[in-house]
PDB file of N, CA and C in Angstrom:
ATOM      1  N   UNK A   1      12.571  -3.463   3.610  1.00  0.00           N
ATOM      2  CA  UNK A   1      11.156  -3.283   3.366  1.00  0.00           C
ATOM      3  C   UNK A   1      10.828  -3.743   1.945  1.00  0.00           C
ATOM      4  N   UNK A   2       9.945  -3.951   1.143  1.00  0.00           N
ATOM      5  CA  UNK A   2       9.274  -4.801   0.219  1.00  0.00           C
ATOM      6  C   UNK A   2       9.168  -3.688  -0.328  1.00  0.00           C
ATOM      7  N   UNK A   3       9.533  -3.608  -1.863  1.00  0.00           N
ATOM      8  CA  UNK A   3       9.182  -2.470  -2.272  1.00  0.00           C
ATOM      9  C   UNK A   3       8.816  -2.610  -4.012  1.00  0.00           C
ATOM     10  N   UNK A   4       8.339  -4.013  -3.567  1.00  0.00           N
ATOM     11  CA  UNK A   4       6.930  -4.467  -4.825  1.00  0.00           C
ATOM     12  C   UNK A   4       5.793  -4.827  -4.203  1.00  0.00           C
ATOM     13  N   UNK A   5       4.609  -4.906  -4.695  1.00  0.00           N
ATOM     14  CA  UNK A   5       3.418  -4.998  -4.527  1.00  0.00           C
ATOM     15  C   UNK A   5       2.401  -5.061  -5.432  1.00  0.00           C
ATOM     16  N   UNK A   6       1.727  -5.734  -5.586  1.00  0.00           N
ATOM     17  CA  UNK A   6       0.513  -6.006  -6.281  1.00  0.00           C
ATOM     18  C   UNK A   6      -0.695  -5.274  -6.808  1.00  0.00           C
ATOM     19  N   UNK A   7      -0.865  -4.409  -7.335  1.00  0.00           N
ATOM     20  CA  UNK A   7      -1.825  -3.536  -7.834  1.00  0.00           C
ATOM     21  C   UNK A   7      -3.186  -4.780  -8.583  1.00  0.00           C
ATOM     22  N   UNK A   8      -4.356  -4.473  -8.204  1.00  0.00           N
ATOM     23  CA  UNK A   8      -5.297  -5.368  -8.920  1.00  0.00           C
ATOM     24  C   UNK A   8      -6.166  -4.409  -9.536  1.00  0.00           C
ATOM     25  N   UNK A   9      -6.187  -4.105 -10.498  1.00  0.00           N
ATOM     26  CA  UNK A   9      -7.231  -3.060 -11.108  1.00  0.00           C
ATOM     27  C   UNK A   9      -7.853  -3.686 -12.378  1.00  0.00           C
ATOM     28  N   UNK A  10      -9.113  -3.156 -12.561  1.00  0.00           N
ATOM     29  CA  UNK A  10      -9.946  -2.938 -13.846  1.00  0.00           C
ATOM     30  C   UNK A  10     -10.483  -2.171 -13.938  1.00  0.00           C
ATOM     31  N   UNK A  11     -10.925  -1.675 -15.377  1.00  0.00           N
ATOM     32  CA  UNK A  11     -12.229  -0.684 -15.728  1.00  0.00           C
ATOM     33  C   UNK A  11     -13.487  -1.059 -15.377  1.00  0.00           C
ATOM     34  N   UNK A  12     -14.203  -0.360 -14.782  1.00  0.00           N
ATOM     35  CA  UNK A  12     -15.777  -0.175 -14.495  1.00  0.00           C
ATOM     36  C   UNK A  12     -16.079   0.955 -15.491  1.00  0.00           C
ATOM     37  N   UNK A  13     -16.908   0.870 -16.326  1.00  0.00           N
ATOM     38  CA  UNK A  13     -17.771   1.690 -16.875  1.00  0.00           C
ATOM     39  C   UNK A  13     -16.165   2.556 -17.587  1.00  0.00           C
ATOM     40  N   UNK A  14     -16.585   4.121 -17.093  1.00  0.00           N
ATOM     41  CA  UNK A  14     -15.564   5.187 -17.259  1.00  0.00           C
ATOM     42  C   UNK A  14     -14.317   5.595 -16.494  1.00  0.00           C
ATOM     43  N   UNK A  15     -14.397   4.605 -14.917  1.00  0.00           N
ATOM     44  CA  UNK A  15     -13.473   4.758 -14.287  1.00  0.00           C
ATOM     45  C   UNK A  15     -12.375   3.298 -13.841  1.00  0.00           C
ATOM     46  N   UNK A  16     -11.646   3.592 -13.421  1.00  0.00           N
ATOM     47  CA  UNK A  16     -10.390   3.048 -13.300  1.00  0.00           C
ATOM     48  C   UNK A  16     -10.233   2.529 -11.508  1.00  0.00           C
ATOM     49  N   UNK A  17     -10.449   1.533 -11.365  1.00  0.00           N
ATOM     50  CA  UNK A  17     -10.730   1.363  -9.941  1.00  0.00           C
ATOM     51  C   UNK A  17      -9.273   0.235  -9.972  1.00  0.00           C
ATOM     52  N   UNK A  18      -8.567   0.142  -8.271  1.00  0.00           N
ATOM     53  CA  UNK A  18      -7.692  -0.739  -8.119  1.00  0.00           C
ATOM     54  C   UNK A  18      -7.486  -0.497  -6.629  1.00  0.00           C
ATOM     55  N   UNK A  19      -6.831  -1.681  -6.138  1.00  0.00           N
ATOM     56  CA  UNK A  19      -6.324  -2.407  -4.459  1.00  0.00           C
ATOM     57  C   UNK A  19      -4.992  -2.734  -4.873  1.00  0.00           C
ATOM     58  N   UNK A  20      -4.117  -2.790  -3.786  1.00  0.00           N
ATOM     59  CA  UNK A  20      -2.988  -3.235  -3.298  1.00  0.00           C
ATOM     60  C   UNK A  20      -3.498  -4.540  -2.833  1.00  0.00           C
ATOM     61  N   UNK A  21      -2.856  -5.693  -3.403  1.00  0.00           N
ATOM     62  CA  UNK A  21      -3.345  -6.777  -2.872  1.00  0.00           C
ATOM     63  C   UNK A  21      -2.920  -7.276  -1.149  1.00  0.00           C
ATOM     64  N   UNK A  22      -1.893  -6.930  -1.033  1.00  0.00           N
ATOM     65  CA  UNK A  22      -1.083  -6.929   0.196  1.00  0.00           C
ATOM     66  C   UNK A  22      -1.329  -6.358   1.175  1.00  0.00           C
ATOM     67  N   UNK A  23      -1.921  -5.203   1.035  1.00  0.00           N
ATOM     68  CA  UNK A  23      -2.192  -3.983   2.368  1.00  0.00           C
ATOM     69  C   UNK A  23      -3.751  -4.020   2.349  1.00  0.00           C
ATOM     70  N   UNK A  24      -4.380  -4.096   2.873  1.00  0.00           N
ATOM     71  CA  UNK A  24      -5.771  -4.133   2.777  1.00  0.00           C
ATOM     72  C   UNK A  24      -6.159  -2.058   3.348  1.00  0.00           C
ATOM     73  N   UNK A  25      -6.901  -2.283   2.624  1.00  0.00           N
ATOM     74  CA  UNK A  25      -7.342  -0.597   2.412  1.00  0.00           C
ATOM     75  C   UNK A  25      -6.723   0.434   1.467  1.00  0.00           C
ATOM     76  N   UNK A  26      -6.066  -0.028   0.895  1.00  0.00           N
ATOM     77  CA  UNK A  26      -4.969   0.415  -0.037  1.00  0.00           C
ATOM     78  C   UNK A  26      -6.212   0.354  -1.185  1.00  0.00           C
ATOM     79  N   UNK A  27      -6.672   1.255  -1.785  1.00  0.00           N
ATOM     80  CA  UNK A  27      -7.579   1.124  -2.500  1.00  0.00           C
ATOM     81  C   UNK A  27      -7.969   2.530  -3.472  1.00  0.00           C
ATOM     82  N   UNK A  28      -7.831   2.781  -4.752  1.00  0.00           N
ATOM     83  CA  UNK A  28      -8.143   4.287  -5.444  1.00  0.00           C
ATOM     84  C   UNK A  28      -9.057   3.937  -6.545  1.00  0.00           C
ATOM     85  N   UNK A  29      -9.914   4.699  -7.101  1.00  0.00           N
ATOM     86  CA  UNK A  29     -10.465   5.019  -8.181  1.00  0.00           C
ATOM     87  C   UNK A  29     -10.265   6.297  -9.401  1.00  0.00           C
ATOM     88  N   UNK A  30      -9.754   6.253 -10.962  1.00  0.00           N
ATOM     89  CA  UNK A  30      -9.445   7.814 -10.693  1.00  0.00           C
ATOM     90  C   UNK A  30      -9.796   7.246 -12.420  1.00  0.00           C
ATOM     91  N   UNK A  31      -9.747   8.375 -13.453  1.00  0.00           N
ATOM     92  CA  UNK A  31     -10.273   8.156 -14.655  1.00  0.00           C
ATOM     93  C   UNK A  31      -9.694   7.507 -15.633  1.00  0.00           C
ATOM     94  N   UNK A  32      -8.073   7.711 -15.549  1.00  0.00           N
ATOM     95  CA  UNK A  32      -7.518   7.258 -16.556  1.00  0.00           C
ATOM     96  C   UNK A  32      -6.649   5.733 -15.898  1.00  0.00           C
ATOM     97  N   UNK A  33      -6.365   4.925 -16.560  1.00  0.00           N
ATOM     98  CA  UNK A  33      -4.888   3.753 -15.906  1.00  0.00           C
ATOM     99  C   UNK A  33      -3.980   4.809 -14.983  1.00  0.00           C
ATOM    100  N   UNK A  34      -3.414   5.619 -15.904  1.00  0.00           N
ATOM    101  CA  UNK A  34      -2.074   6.343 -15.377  1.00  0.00           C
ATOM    102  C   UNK A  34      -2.153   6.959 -14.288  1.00  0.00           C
ATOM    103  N   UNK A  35      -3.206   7.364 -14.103  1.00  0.00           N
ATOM    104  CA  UNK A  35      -3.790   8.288 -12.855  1.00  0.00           C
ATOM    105  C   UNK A  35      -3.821   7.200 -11.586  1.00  0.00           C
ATOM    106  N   UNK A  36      -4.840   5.832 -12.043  1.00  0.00           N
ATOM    107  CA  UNK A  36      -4.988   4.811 -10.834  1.00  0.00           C
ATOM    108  C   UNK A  36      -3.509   4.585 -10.350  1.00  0.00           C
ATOM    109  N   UNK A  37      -2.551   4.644 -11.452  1.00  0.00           N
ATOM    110  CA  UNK A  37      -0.786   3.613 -11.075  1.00  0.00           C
ATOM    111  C   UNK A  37      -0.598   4.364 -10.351  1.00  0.00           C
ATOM    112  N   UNK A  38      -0.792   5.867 -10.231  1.00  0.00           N
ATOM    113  CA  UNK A  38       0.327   7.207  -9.541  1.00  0.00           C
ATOM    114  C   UNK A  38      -0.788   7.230  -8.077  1.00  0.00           C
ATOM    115  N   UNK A  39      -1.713   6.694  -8.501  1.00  0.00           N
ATOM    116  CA  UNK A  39      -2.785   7.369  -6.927  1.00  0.00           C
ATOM    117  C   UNK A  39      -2.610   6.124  -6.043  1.00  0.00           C
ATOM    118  N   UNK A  40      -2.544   4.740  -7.035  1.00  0.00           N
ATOM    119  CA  UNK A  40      -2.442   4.135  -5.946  1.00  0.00           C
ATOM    120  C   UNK A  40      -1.083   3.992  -5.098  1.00  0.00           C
ATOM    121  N   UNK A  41       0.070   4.644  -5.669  1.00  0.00           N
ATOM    122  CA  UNK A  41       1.630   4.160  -4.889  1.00  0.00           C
ATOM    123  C   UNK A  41       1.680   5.425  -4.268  1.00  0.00           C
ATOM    124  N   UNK A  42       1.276   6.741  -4.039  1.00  0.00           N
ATOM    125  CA  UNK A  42       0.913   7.675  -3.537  1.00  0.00           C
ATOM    126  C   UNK A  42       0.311   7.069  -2.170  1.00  0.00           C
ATOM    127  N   UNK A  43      -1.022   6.685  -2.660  1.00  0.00           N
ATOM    128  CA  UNK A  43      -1.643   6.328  -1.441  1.00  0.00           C
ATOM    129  C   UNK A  43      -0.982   4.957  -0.825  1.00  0.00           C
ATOM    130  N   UNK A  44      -0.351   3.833  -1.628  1.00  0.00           N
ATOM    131  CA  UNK A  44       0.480   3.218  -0.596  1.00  0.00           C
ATOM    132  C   UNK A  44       1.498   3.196   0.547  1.00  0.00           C
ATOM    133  N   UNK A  45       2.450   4.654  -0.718  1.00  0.00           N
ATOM    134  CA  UNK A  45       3.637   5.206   0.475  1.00  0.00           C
ATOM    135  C   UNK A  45       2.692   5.369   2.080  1.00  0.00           C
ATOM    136  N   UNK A  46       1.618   6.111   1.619  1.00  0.00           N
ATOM    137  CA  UNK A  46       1.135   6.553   3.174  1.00  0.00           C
ATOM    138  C   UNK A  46       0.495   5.787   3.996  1.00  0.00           C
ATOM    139  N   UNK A  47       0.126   4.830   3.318  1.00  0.00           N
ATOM    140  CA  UNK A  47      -0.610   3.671   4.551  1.00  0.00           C
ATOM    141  C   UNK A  47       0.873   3.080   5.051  1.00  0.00           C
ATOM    142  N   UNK A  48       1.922   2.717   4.132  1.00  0.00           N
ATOM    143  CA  UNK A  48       3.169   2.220   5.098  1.00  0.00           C
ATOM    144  C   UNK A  48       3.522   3.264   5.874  1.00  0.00           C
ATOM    145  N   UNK A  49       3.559   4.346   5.591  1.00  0.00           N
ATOM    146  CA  UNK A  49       4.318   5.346   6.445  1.00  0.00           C
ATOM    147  C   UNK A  49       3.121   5.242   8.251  1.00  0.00           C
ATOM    148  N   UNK A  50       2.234   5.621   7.225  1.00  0.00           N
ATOM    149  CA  UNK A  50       0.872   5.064   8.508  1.00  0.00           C
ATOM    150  C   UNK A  50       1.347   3.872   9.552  1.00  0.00           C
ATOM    151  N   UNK A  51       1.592   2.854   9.497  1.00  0.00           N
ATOM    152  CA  UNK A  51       1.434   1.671   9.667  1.00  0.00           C
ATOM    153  C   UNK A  51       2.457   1.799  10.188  1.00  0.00           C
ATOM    154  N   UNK A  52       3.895   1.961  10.294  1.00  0.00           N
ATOM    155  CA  UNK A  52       4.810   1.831  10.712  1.00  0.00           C
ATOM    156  C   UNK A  52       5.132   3.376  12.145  1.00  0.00           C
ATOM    157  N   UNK A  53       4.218   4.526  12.031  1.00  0.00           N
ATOM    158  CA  UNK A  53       4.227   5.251  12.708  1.00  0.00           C
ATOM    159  C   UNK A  53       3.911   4.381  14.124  1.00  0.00           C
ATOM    160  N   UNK A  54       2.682   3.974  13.741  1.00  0.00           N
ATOM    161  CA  UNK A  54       1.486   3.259  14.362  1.00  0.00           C
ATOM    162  C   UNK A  54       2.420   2.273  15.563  1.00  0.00           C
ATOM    163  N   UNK A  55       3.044   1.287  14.949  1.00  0.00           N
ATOM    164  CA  UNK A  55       3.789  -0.051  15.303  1.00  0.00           C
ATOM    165  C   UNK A  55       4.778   0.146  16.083  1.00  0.00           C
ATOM    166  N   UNK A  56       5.588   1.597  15.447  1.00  0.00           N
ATOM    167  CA  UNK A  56       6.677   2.343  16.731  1.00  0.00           C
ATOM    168  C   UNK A  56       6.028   2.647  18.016  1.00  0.00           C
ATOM    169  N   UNK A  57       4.660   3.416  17.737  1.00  0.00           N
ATOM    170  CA  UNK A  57       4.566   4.134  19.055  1.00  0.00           C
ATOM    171  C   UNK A  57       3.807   2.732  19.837  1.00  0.00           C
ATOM    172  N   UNK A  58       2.867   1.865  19.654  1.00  0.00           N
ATOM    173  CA  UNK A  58       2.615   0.563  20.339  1.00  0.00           C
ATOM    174  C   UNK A  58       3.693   0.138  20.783  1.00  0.00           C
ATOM    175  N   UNK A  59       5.053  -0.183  20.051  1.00  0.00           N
ATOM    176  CA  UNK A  59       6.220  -0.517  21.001  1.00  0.00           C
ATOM    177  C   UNK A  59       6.474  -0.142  22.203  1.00  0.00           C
ATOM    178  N   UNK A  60       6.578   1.213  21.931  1.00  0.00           N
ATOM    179  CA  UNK A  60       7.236   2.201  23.546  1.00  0.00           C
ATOM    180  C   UNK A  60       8.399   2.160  23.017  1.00  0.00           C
ATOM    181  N   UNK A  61       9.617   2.362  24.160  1.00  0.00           N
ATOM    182  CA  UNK A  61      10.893   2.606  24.244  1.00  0.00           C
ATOM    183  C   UNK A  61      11.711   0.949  23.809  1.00  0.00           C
ATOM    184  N   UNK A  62      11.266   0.480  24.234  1.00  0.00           N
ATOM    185  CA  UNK A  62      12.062  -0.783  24.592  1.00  0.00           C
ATOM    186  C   UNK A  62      12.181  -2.104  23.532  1.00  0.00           C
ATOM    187  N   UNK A  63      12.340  -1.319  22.240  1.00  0.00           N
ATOM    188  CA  UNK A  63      11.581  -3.142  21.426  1.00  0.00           C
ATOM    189  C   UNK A  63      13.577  -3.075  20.017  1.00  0.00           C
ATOM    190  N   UNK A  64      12.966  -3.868  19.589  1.00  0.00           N
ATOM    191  CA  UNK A  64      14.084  -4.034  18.384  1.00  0.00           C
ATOM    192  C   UNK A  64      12.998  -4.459  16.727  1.00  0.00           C
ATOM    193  N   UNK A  65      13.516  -3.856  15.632  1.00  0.00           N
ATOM    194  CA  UNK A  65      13.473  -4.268  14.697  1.00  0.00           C
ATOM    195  C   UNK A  65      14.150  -5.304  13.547  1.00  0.00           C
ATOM    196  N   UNK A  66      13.983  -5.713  13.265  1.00  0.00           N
ATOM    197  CA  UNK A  66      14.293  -7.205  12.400  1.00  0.00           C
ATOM    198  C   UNK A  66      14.029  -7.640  11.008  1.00  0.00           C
ATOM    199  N   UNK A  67      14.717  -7.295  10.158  1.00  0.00           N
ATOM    200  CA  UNK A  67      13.853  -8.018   8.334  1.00  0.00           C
ATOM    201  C   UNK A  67      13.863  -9.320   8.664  1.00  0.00           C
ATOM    202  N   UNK A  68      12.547  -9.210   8.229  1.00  0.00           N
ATOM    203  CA  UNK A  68      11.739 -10.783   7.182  1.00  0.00           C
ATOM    204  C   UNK A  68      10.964 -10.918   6.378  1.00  0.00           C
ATOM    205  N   UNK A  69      11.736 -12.145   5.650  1.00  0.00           N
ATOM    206  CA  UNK A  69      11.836 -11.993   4.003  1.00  0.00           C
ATOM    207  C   UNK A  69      10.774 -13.533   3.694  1.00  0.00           C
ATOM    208  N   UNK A  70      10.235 -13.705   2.754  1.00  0.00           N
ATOM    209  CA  UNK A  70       9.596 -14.567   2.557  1.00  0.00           C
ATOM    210  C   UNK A  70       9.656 -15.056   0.927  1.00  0.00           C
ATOM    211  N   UNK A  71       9.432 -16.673   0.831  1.00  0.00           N
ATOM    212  CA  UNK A  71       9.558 -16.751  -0.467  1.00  0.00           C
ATOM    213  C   UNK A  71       8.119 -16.967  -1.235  1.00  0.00           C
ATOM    214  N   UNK A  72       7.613 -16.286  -2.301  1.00  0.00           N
ATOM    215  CA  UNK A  72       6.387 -16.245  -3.127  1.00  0.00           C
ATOM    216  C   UNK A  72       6.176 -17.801  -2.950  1.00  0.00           C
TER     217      UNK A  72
END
């Protein structure tokens, strides 16, 4: 599993807004930098954990898993 990812953030005004460039919806706002880094890999663990719940049970019984790797 990939276990870098792209954070895109800037300041607006007083708050701290940022996306996962990779996962779409992956997305936090929070006051300080430090707060956005920890909220957004928080909230990433769970969209993968999400996402992969998701992909098992669409399988059913019968499928196989496989890494693939890609080059930047």
């Amino acid at each position: 599993m990939n276990t870098e990812y792209t954070a895109v953030i800037r300041q607006e005004g007083d708050w701290w807004i940022g996306w996962i460039q990779e996962i779409p919806g992956v997305n936090c706002q929070e006051r300080t930098y430090g707060e956005l880094k920890e909220t957004l890999k928080i909230t990433l663990r769970e969209a993968l954990a999400f996402n992969r719940q998701e992909a098992l049970a669409l399988a059913g019984a019968d499928y196989r898993e496989d890494r693939i790797s890609i080059a930047a």
